[in-house]
C-alpha atoms as a PDB file:
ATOM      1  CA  UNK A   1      12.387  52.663  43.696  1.00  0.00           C
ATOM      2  CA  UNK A   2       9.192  53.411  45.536  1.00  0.00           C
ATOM      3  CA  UNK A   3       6.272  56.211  45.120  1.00  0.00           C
ATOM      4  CA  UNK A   4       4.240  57.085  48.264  1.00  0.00           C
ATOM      5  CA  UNK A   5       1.699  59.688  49.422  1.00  0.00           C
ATOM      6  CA  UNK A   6       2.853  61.082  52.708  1.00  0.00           C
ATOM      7  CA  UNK A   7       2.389  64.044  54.588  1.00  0.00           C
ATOM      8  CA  UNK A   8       4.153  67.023  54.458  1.00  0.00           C
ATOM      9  CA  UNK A   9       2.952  69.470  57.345  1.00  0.00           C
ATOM     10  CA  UNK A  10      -1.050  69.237  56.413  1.00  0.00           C
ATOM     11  CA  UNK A  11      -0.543  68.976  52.664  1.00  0.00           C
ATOM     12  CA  UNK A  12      -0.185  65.633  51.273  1.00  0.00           C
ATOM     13  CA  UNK A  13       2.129  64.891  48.793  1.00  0.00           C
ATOM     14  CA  UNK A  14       3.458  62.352  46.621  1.00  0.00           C
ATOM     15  CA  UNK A  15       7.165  61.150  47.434  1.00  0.00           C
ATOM     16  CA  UNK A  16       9.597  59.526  44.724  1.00  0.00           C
ATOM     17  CA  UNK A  17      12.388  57.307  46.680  1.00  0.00           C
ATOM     18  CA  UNK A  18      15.037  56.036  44.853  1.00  0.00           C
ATOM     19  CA  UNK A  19      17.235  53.347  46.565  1.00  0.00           C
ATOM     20  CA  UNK A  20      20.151  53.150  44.674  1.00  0.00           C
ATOM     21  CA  UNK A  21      22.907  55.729  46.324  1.00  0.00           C
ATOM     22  CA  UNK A  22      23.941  56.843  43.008  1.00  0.00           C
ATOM     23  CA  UNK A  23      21.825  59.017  41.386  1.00  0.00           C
ATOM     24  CA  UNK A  24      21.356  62.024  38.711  1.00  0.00           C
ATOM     25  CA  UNK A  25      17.898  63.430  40.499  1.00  0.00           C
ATOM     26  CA  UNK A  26      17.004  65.184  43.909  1.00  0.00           C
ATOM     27  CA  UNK A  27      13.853  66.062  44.860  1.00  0.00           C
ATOM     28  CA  UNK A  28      13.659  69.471  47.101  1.00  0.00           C
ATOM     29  CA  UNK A  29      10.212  70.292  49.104  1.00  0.00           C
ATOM     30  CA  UNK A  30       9.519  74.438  49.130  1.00  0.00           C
ATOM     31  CA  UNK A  31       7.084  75.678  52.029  1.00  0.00           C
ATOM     32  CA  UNK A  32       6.274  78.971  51.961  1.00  0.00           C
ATOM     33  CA  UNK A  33       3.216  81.276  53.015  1.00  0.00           C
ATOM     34  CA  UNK A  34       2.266  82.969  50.335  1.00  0.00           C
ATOM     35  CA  UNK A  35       3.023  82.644  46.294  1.00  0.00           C
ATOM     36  CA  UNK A  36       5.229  85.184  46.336  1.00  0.00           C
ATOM     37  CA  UNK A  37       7.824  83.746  48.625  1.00  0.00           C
ATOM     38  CA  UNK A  38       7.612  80.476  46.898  1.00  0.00           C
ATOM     39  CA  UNK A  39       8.124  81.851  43.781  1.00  0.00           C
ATOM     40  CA  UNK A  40      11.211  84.155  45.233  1.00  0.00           C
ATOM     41  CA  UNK A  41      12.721  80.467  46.817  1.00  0.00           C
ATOM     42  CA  UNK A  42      12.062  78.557  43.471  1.00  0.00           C
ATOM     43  CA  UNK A  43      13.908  81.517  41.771  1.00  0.00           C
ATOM     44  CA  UNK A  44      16.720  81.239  44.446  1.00  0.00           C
ATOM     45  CA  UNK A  45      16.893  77.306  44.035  1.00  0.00           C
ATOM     46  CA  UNK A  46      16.962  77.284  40.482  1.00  0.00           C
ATOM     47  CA  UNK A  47      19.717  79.981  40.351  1.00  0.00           C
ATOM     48  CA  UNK A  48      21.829  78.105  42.777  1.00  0.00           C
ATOM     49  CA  UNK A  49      21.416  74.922  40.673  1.00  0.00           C
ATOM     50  CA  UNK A  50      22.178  76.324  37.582  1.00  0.00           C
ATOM     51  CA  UNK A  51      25.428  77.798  38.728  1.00  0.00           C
ATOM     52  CA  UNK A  52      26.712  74.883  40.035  1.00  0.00           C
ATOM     53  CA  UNK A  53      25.995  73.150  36.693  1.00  0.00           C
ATOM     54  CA  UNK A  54      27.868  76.239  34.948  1.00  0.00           C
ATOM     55  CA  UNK A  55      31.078  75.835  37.459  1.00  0.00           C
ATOM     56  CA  UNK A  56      31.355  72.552  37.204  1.00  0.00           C
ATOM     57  CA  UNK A  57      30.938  72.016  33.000  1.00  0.00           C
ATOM     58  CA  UNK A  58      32.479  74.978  32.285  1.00  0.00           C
ATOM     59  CA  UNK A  59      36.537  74.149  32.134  1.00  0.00           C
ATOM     60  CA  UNK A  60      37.478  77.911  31.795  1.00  0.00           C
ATOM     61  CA  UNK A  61      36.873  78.514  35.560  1.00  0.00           C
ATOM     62  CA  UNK A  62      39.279  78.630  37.944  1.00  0.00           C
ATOM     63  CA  UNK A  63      39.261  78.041  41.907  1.00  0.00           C
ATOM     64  CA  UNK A  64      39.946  81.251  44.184  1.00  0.00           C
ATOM     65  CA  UNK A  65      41.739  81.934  47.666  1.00  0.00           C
ATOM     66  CA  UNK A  66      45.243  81.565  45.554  1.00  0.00           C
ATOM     67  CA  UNK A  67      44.509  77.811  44.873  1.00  0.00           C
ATOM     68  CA  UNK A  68      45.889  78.510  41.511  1.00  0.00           C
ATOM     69  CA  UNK A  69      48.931  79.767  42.613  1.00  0.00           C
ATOM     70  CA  UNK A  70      49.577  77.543  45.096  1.00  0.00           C
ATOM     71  CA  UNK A  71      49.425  74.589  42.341  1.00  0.00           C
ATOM     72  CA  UNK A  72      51.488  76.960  40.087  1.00  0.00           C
ATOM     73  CA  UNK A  73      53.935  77.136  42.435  1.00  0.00           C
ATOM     74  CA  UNK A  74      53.902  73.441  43.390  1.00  0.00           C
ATOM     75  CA  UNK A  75      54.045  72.168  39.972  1.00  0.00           C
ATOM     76  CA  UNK A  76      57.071  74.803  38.900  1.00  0.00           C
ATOM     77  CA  UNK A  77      59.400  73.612  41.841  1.00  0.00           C
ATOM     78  CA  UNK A  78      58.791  70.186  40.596  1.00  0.00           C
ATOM     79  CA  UNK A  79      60.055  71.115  37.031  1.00  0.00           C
ATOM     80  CA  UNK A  80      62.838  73.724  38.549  1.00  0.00           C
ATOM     81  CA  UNK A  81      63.833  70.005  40.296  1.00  0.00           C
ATOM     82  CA  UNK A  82      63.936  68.770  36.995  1.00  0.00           C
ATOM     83  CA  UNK A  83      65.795  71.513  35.053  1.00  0.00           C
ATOM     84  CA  UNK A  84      69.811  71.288  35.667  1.00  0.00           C
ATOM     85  CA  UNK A  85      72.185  74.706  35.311  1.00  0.00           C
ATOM     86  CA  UNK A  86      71.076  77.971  36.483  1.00  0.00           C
ATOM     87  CA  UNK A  87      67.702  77.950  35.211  1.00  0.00           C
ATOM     88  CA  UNK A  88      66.850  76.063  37.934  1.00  0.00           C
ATOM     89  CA  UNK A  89      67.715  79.002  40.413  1.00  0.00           C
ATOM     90  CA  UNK A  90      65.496  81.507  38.381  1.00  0.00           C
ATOM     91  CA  UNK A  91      62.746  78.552  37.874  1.00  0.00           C
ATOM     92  CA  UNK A  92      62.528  77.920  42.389  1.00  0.00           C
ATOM     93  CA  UNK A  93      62.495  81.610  42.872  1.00  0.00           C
ATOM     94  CA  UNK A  94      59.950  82.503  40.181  1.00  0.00           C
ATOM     95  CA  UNK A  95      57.909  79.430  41.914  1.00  0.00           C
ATOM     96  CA  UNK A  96      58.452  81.433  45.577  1.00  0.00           C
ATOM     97  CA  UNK A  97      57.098  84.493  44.424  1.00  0.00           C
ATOM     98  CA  UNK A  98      53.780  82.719  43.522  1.00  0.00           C
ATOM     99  CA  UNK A  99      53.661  81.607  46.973  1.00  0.00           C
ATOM    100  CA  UNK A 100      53.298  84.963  47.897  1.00  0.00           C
ATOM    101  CA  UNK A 101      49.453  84.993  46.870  1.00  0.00           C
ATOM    102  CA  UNK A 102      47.611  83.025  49.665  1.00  0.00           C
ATOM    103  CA  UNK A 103      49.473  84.838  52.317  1.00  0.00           C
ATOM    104  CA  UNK A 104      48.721  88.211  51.302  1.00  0.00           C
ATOM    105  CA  UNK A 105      45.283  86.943  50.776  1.00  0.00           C
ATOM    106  CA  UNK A 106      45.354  85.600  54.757  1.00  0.00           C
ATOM    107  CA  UNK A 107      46.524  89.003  56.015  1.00  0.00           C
ATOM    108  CA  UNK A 108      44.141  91.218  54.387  1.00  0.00           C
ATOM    109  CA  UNK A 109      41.633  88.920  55.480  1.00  0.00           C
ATOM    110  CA  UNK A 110      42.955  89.014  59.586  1.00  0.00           C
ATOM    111  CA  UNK A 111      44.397  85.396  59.221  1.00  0.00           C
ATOM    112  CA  UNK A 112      47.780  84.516  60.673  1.00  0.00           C
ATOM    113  CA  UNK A 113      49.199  84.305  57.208  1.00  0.00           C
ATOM    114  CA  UNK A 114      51.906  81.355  58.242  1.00  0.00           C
ATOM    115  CA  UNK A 115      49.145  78.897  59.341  1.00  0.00           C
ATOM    116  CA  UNK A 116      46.993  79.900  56.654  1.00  0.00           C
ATOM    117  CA  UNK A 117      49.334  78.964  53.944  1.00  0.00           C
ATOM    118  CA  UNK A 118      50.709  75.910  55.646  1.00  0.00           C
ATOM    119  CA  UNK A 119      47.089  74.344  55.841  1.00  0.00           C
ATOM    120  CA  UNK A 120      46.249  75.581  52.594  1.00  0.00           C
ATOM    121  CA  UNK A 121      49.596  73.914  51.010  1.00  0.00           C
ATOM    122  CA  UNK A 122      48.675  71.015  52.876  1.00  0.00           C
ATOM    123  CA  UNK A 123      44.947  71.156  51.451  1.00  0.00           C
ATOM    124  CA  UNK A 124      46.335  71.479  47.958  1.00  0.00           C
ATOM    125  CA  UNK A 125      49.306  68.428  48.303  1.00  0.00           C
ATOM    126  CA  UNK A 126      47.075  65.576  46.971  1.00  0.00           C
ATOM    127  CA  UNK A 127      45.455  65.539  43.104  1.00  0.00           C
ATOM    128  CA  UNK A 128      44.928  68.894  41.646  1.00  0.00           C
ATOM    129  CA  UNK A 129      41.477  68.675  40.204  1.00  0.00           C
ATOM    130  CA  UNK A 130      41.387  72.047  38.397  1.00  0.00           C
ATOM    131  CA  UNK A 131      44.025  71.295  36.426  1.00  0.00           C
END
């Protein structure tokens, strides 16, 4: 770890380096030309922090774009695999119907709803980390 004075534009300021790669602090630099503006961007930074913090503690919170219901879906074919009789049938297509979420989702948004899902399935195939 180092501590420096180095310029910043023509302000001088005093700079904290850390060396290690893994670390809990960042330091951000605001500019602006009046007080106003930088307290409007320290506002904006601060917000943006603290709802990352929220998002990311808070285990209630679920991802979008069908995400959910793409891992629904994955995880019930897996147990309709598992299940033996006719359950199984009612399990795969109750799974199918969930798989209807990210292409709706593609069309109303102008995607080609096919290659939408089929990269978004292939996103989703390795650890589910919302879950």
């Amino acid at each position: 770890s180092s501590v420096s004075l180095e310029e910043v534009g023509d302000t001088t300021v005093v700079v904290f380096k850390q060396d290690r790669d893994e670390t809990a602090m960042s330091t951000i630099i605001i500019r602006g030309s009046t007080d106003n503006i930088m307290d409007d961007i320290e506002r904006a930074i601060d917000d943006g922090v603290n709802s990352v913090k929220v998002l990311t503690r808070d285990q209630r919170c679920l991802p979008g774009a069908a995400a959910t219901e793409i891992e629904l879906a994955k995880q019930l074919m897996i147990f309709g695999e598992q299940t033996s009789g006719m359950e199984q049938y009612a399990i795969k297509k109750f799974a199918e119907a969930f798989e209807i979420f990210p292409k709706v989702l593609a069309e109303n948004t102008g995607l080609k709803s096919k290659r939408s899902s089929s990269e978004h399935v292939q996103r989703s195939s390795g650890q589910c980390y919302w879950c």
